[in-house]
PDB file of N, CA and C in Angstrom:
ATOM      1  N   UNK A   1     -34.491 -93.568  53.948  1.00  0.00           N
ATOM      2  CA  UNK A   1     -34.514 -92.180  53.601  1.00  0.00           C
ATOM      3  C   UNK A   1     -35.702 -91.541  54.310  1.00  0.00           C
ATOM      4  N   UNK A   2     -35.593 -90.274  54.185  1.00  0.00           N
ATOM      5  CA  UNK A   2     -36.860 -89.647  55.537  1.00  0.00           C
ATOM      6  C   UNK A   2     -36.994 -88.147  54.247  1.00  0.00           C
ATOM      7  N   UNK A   3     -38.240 -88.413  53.901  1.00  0.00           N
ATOM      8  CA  UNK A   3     -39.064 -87.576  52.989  1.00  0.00           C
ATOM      9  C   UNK A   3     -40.320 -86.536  54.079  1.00  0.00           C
ATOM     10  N   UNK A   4     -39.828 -85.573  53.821  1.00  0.00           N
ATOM     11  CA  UNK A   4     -41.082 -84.819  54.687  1.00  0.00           C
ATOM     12  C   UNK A   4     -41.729 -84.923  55.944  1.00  0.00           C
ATOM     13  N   UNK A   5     -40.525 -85.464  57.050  1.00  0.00           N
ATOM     14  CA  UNK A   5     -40.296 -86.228  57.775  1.00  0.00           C
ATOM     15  C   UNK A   5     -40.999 -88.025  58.114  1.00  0.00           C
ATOM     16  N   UNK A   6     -41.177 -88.397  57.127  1.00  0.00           N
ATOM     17  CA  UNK A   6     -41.864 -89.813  57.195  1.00  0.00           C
ATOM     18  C   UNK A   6     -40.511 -90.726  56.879  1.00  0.00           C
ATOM     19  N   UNK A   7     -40.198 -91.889  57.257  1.00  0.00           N
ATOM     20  CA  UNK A   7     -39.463 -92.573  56.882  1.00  0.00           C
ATOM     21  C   UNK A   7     -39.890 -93.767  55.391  1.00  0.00           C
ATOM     22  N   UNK A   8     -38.978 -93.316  54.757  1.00  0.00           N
ATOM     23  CA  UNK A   8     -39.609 -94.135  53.593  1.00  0.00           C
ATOM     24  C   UNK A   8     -38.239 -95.564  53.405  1.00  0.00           C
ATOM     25  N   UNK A   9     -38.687 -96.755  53.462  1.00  0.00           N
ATOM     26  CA  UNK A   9     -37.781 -97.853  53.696  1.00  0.00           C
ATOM     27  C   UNK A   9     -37.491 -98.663  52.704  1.00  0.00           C
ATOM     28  N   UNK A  10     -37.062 -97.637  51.478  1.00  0.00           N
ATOM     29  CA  UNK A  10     -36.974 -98.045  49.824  1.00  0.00           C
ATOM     30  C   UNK A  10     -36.052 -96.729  49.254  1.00  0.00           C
ATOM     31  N   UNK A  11     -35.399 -97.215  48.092  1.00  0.00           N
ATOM     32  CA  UNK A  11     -34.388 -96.108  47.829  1.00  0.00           C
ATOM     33  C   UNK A  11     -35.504 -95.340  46.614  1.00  0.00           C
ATOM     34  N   UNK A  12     -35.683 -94.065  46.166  1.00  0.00           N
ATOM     35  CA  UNK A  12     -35.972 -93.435  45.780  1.00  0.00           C
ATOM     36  C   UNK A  12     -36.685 -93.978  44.012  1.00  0.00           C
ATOM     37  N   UNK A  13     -35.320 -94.513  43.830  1.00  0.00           N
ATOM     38  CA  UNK A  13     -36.239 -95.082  42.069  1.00  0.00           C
ATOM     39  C   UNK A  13     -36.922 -96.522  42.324  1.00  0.00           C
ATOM     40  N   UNK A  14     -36.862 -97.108  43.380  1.00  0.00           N
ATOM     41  CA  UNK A  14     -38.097 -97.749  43.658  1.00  0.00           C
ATOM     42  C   UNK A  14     -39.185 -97.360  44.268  1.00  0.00           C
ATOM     43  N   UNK A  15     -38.883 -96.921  45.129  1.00  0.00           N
ATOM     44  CA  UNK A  15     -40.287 -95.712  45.390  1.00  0.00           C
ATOM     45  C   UNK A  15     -41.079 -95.553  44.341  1.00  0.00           C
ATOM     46  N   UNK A  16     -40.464 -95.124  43.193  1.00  0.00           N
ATOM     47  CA  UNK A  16     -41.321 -94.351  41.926  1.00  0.00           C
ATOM     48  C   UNK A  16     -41.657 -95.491  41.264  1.00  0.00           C
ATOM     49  N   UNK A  17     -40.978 -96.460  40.838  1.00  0.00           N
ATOM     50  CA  UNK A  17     -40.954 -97.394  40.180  1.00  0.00           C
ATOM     51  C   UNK A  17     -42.252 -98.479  40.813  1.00  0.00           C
ATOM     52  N   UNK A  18     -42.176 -98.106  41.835  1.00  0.00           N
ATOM     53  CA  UNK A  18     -43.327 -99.147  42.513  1.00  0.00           C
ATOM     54  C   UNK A  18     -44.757 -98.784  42.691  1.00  0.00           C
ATOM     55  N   UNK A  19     -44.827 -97.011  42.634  1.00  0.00           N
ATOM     56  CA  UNK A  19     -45.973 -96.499  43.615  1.00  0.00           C
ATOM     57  C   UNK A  19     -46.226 -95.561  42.852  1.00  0.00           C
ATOM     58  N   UNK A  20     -45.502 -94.808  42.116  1.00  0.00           N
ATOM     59  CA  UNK A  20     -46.162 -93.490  41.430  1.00  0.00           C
ATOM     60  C   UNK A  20     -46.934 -94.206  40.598  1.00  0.00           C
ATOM     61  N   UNK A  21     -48.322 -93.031  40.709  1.00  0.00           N
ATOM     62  CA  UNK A  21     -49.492 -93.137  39.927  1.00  0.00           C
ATOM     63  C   UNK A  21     -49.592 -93.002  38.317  1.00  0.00           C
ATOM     64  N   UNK A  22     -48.504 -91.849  38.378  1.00  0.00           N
ATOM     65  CA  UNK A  22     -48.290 -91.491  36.754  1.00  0.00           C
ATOM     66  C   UNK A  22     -46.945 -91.677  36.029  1.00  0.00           C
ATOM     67  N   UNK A  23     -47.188 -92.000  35.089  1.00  0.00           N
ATOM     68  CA  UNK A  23     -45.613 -91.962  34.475  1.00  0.00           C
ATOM     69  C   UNK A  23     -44.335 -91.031  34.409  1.00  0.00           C
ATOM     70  N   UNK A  24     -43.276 -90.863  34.755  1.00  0.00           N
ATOM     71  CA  UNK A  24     -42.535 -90.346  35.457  1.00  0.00           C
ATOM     72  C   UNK A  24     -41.005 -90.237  34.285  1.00  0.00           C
ATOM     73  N   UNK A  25     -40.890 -89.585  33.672  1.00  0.00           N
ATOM     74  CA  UNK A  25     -39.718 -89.274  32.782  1.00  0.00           C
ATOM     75  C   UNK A  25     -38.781 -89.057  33.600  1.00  0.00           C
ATOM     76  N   UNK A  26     -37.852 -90.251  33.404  1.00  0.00           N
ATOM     77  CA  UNK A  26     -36.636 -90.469  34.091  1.00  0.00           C
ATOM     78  C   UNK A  26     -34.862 -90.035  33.537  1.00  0.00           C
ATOM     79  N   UNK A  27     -35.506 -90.016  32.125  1.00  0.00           N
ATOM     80  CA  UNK A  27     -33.976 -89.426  31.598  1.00  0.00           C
ATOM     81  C   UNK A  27     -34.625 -88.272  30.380  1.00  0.00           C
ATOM     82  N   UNK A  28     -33.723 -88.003  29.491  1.00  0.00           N
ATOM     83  CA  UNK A  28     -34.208 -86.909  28.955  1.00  0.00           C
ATOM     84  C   UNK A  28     -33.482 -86.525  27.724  1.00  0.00           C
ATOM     85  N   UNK A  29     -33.882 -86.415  26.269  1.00  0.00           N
ATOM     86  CA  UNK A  29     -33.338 -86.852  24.988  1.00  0.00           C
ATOM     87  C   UNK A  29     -32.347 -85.533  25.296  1.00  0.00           C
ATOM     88  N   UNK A  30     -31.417 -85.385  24.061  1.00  0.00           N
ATOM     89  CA  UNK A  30     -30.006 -84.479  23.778  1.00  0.00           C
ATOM     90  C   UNK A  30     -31.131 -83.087  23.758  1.00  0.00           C
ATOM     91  N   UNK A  31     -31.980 -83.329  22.745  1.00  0.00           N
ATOM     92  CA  UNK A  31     -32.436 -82.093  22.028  1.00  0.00           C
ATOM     93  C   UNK A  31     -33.597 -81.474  22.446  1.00  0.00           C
ATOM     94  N   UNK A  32     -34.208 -82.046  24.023  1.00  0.00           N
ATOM     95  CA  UNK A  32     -34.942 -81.541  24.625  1.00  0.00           C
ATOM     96  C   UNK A  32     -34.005 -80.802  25.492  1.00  0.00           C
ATOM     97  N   UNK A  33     -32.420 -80.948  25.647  1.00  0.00           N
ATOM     98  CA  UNK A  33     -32.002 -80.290  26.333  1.00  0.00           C
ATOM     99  C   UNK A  33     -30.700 -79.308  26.021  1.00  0.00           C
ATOM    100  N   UNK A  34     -31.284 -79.058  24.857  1.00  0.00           N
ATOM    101  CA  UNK A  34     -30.445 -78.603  23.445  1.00  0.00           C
ATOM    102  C   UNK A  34     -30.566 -76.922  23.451  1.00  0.00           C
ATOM    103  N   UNK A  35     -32.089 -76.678  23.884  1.00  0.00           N
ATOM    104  CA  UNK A  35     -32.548 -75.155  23.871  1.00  0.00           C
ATOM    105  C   UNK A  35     -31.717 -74.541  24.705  1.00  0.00           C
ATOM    106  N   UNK A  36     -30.893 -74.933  26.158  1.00  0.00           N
ATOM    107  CA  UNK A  36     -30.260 -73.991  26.650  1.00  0.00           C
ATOM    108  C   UNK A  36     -29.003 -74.464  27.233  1.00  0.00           C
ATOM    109  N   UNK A  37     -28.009 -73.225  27.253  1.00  0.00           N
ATOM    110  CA  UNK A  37     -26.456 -74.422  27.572  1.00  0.00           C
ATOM    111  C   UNK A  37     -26.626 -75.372  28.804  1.00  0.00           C
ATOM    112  N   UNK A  38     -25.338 -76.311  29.058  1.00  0.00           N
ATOM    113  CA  UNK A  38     -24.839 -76.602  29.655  1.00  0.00           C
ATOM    114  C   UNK A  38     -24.626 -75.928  30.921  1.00  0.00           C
ATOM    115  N   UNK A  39     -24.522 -74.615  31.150  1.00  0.00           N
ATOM    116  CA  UNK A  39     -24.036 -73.904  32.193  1.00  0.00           C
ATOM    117  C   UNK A  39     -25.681 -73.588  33.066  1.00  0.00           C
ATOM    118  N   UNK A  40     -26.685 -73.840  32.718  1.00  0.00           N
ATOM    119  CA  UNK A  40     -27.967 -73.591  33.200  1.00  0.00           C
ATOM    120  C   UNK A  40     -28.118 -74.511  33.715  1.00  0.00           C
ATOM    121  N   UNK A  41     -28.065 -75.902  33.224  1.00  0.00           N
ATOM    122  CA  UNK A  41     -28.207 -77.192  34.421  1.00  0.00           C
ATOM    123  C   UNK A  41     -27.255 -77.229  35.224  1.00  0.00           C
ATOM    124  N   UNK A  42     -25.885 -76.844  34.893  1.00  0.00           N
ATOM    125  CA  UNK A  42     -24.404 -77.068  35.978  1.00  0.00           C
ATOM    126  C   UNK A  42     -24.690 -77.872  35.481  1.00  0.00           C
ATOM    127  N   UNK A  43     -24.426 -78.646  34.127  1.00  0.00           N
ATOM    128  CA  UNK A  43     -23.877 -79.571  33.423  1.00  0.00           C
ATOM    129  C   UNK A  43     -22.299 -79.314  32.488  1.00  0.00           C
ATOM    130  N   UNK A  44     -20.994 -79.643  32.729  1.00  0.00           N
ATOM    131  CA  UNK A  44     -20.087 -79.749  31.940  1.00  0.00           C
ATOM    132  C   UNK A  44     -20.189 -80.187  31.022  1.00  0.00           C
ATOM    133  N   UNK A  45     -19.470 -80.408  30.100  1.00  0.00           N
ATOM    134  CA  UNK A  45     -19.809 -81.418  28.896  1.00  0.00           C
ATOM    135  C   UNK A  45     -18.295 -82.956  29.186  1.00  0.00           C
ATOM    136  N   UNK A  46     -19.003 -83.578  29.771  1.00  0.00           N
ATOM    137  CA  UNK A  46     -18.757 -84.591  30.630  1.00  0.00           C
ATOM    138  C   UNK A  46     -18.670 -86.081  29.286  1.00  0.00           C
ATOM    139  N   UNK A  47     -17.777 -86.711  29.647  1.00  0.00           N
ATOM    140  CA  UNK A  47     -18.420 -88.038  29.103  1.00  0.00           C
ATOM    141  C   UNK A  47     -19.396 -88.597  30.049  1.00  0.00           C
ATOM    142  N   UNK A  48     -18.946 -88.869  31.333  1.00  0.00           N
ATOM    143  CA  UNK A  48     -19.549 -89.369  32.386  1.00  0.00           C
ATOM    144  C   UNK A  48     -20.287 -88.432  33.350  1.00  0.00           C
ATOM    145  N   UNK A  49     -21.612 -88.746  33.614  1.00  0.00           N
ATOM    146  CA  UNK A  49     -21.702 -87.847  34.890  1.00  0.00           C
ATOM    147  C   UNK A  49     -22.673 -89.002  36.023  1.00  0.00           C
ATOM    148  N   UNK A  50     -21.811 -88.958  37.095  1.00  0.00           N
ATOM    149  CA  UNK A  50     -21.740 -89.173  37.986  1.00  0.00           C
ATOM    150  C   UNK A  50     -23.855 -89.370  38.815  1.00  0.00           C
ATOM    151  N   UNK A  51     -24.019 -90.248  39.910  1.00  0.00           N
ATOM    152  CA  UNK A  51     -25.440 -90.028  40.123  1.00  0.00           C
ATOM    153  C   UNK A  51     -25.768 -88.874  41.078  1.00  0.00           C
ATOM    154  N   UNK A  52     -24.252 -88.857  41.773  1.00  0.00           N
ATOM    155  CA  UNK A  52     -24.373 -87.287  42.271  1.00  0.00           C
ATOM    156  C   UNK A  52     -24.551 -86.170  41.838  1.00  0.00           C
ATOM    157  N   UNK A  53     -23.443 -86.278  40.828  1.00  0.00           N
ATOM    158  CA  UNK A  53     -23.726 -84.782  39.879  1.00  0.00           C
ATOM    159  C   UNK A  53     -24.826 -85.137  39.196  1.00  0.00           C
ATOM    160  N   UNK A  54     -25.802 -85.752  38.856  1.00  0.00           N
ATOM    161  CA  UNK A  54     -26.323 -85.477  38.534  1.00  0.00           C
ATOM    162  C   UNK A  54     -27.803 -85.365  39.084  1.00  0.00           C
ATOM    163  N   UNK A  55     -27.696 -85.874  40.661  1.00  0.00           N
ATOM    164  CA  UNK A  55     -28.559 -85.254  41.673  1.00  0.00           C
ATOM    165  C   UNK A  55     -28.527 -83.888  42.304  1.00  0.00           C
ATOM    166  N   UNK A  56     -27.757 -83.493  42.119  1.00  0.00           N
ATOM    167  CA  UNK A  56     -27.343 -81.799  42.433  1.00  0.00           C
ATOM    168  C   UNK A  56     -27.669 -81.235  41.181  1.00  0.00           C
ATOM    169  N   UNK A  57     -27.828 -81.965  39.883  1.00  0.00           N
ATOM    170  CA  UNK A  57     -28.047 -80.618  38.926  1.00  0.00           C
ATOM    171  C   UNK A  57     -29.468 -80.649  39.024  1.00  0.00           C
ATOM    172  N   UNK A  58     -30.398 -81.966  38.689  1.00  0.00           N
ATOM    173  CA  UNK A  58     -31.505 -81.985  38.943  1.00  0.00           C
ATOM    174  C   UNK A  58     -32.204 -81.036  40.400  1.00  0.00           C
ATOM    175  N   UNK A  59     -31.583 -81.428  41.501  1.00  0.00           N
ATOM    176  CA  UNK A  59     -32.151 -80.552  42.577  1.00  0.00           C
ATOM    177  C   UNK A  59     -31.861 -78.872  42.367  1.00  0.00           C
ATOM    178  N   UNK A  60     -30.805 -78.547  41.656  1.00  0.00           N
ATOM    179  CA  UNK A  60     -30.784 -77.102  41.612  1.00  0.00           C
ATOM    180  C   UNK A  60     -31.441 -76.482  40.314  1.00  0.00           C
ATOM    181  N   UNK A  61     -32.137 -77.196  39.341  1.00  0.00           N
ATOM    182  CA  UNK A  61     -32.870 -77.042  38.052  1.00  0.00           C
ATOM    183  C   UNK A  61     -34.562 -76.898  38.810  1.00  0.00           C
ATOM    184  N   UNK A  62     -34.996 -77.895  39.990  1.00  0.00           N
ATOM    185  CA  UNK A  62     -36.366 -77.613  40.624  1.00  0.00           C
ATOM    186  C   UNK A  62     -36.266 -76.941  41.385  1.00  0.00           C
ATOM    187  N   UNK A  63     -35.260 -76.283  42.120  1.00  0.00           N
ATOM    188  CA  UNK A  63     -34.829 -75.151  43.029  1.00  0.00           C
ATOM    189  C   UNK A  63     -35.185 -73.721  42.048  1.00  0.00           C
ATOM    190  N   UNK A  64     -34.432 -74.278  41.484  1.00  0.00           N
ATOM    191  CA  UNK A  64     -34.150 -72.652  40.421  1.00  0.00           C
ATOM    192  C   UNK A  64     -35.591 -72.398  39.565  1.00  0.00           C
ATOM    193  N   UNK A  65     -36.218 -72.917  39.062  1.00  0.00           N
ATOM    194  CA  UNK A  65     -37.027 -72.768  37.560  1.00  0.00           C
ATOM    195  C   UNK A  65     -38.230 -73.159  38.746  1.00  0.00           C
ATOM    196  N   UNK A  66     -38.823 -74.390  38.989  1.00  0.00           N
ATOM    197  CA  UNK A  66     -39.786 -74.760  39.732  1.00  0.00           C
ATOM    198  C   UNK A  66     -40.577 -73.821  40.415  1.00  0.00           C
ATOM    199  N   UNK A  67     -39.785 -73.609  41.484  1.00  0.00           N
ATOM    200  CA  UNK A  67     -40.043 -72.520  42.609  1.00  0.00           C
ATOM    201  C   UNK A  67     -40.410 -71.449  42.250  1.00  0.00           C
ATOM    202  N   UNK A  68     -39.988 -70.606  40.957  1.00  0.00           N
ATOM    203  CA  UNK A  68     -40.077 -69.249  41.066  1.00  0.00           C
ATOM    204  C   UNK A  68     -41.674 -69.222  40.819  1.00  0.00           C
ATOM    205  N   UNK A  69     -42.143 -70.740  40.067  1.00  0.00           N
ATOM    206  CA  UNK A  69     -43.359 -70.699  39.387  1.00  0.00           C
ATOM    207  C   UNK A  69     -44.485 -71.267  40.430  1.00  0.00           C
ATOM    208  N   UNK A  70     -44.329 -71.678  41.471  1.00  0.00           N
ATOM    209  CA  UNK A  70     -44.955 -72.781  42.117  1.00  0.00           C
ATOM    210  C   UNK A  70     -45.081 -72.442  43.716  1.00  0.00           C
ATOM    211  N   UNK A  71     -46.771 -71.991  43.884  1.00  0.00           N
ATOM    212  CA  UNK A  71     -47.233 -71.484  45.096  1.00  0.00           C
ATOM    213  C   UNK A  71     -46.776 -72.497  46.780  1.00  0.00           C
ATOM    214  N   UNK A  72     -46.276 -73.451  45.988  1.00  0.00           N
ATOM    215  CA  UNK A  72     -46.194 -73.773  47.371  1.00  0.00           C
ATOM    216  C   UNK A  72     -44.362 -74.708  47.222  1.00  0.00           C
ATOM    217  N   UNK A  73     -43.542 -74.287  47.877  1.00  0.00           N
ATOM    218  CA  UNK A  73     -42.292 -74.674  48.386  1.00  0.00           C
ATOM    219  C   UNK A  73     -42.530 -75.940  48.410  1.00  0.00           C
ATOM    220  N   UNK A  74     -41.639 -77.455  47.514  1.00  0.00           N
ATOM    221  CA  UNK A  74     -41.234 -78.723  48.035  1.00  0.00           C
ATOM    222  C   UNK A  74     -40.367 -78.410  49.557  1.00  0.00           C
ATOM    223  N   UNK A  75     -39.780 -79.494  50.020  1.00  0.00           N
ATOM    224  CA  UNK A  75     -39.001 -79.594  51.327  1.00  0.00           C
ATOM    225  C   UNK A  75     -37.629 -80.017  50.218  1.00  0.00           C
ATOM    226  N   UNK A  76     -36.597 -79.757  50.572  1.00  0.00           N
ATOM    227  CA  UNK A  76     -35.107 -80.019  50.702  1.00  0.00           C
ATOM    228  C   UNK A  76     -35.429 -81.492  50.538  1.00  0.00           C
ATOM    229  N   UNK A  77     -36.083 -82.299  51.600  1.00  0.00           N
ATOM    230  CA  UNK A  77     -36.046 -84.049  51.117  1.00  0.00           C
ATOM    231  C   UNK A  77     -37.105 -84.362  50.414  1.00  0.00           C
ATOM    232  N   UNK A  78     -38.110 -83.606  50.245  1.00  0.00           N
ATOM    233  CA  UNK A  78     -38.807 -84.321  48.361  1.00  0.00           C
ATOM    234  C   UNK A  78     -37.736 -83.814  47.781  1.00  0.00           C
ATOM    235  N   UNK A  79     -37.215 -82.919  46.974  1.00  0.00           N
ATOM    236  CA  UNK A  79     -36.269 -82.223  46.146  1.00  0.00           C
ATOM    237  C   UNK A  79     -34.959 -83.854  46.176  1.00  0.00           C
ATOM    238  N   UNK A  80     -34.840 -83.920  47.264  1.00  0.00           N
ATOM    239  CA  UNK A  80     -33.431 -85.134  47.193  1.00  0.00           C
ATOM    240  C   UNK A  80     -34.237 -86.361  46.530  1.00  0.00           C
ATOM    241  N   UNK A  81     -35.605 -86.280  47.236  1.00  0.00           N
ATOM    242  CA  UNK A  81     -35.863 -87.979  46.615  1.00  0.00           C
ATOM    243  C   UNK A  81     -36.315 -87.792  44.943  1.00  0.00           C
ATOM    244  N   UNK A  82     -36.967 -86.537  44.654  1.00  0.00           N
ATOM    245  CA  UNK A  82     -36.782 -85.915  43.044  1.00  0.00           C
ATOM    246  C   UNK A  82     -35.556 -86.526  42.237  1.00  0.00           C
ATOM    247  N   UNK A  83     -34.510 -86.110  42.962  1.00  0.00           N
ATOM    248  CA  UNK A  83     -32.966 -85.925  42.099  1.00  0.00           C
ATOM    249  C   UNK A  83     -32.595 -87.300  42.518  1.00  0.00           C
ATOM    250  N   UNK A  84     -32.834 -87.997  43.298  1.00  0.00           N
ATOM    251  CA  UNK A  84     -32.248 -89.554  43.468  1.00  0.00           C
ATOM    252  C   UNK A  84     -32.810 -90.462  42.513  1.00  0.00           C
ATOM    253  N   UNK A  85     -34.825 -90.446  41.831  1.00  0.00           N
ATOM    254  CA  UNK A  85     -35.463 -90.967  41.600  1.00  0.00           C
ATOM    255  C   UNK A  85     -35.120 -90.235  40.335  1.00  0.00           C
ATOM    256  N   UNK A  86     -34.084 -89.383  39.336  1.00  0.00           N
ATOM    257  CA  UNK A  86     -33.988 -88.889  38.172  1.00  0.00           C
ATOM    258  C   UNK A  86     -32.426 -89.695  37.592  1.00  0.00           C
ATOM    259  N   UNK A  87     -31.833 -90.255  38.567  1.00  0.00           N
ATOM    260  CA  UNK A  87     -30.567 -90.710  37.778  1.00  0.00           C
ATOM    261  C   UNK A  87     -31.030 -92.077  37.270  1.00  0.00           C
ATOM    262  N   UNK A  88     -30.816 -92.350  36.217  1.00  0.00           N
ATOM    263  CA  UNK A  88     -30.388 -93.568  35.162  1.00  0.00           C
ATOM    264  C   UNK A  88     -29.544 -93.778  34.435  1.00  0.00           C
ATOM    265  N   UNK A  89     -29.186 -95.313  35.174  1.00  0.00           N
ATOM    266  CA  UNK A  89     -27.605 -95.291  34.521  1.00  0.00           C
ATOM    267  C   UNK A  89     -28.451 -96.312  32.837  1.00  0.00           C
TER     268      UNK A  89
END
């Protein structure tokens, strides 16, 4: 994978799993995500969701909310390795 143009030669939740400094919340209870619908993450109400879908909702939740707050723009590939390093099955 190629993060900020560096090549990184590990898939994303090992990356984190190996090297991040701080602890890193990887999934996320019902009722922390209870305050606002379904239609704000582009979450259906799914039995299953997918590590895609649920790398696209994650990347468009730090797109959307993140950014408006945050002086300086991630890149498109932190944002992917974000949403790759957020699915748990």
């Amino acid at each position: 994978m190629v993060v900020d143009g560096d090549l990184i030669p590990m898939a994303g939740v090992d990356l984190v799993r190996n090297y991040a400094r701080i602890p890193i919340m990887t999934g996320v209870a019902r009722k922390e995500w209870a305050h606002k619908k379904p239609q704000f993450y582009n979450l259906h109400r799914k039995s299953v969701l997918t590590a895609e879908e649920s790398g696209e909702s994650v990347f468009r939740i730090i797109e959307g909310s993140f950014h408006d707050t945050s002086p300086v723009k991630l890149s498109n590939s932190t944002l992917h390795l974000v949403a790759n390093a957020s699915f748990v099955r």
